[in-house]
Protein backbone atom coordinates (compact mmCIF):
# COMPACT_ATOMS: atom_id res chain seq x y z
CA UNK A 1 -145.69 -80.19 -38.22
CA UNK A 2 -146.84 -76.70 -38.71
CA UNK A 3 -150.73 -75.71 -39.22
CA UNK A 4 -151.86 -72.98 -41.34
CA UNK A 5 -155.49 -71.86 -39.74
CA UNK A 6 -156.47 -69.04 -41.12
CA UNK A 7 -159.71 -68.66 -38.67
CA UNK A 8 -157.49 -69.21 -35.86
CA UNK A 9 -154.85 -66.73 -37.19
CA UNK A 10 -158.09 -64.32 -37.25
CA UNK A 11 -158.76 -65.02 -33.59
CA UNK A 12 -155.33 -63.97 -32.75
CA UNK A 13 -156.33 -60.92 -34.34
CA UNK A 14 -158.91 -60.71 -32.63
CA UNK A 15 -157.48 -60.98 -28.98
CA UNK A 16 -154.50 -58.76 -29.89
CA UNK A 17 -156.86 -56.12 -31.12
CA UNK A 18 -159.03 -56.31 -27.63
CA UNK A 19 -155.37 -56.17 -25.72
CA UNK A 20 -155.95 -59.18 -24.58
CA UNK A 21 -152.93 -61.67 -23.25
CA UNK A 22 -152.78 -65.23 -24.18
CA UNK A 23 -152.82 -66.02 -20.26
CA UNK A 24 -156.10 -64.12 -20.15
CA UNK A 25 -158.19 -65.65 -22.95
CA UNK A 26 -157.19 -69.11 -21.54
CA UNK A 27 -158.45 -68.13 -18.59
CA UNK A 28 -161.77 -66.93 -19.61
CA UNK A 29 -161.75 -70.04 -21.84
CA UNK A 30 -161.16 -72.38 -19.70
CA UNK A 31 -157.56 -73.32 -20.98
CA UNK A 32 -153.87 -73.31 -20.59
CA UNK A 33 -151.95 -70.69 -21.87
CA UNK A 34 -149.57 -72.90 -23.20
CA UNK A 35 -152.40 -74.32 -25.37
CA UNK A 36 -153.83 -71.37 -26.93
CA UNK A 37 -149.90 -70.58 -27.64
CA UNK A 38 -149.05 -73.78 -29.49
CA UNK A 39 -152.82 -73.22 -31.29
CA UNK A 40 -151.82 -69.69 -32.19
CA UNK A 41 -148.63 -70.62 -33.32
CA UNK A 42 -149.92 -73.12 -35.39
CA UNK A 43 -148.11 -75.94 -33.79
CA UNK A 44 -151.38 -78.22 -32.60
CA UNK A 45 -154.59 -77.36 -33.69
CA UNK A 46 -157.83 -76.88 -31.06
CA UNK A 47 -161.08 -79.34 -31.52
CA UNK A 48 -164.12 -77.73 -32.95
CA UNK A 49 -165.17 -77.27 -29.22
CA UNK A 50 -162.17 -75.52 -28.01
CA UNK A 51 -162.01 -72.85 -31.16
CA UNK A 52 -165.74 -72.44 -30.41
CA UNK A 53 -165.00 -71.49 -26.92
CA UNK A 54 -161.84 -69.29 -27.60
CA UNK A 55 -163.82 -67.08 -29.68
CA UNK A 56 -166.79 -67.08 -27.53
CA UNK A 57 -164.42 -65.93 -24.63
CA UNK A 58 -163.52 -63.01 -27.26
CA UNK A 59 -166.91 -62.01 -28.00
CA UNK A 60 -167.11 -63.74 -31.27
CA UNK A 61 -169.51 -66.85 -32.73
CA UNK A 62 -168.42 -69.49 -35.14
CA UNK A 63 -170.69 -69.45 -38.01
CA UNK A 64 -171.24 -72.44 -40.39
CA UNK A 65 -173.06 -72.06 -43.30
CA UNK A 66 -174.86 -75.33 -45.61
CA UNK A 67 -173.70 -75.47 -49.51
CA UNK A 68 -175.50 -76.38 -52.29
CA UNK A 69 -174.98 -80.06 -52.79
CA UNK A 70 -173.52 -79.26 -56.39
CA UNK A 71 -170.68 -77.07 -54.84
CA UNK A 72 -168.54 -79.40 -52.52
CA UNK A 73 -165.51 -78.49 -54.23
CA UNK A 74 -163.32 -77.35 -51.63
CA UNK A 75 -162.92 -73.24 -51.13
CA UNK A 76 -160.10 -71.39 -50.52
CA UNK A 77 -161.86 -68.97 -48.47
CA UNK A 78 -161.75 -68.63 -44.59
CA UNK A 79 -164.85 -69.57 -42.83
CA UNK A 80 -166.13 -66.03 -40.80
CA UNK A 81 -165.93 -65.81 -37.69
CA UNK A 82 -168.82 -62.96 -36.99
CA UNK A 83 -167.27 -60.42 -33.81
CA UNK A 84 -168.85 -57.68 -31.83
């Protein structure tokens, strides 16, 4: 089974933009490059903690914002993840 993760498809971005290698961000992550691979790919997806970390280790934060209680309709839109 294939994942579609748009905020982790972002992250890639992200990393690729900095010229930074898989290898490296799982380093400074505190992963296996194997693992932020398969995540990139799309074929596992990371906890909450582990995305949190990746883009920490990228100079990002993972923002969460609260909805109205009226709107809990799902969205289509990516959640941001906020960068340096």
């Amino acid at each position: 089974m294939k994942f579609d993760m748009p905020m982790m498809r972002e992250l890639r971005e992200a990393r690729l933009r900095q010229g930074i290698s898989q290898f490296a961000l799982a380093n400074k992550a505190g992963y296996h490059s194997n693992e932020v691979n398969r995540w990139e790919r799309g074929h596992n997806q990371p906890s909450l903690t582990s995305f949190v970390n990746l883009a920490k280790a990228l100079g990002y934060r993972v923002k969460l914002e609260k909805i109205d209680a009226e709107d809990t309709r799902p969205t289509r839109q990516p959640a941001t993840v906020e960068g340096s």
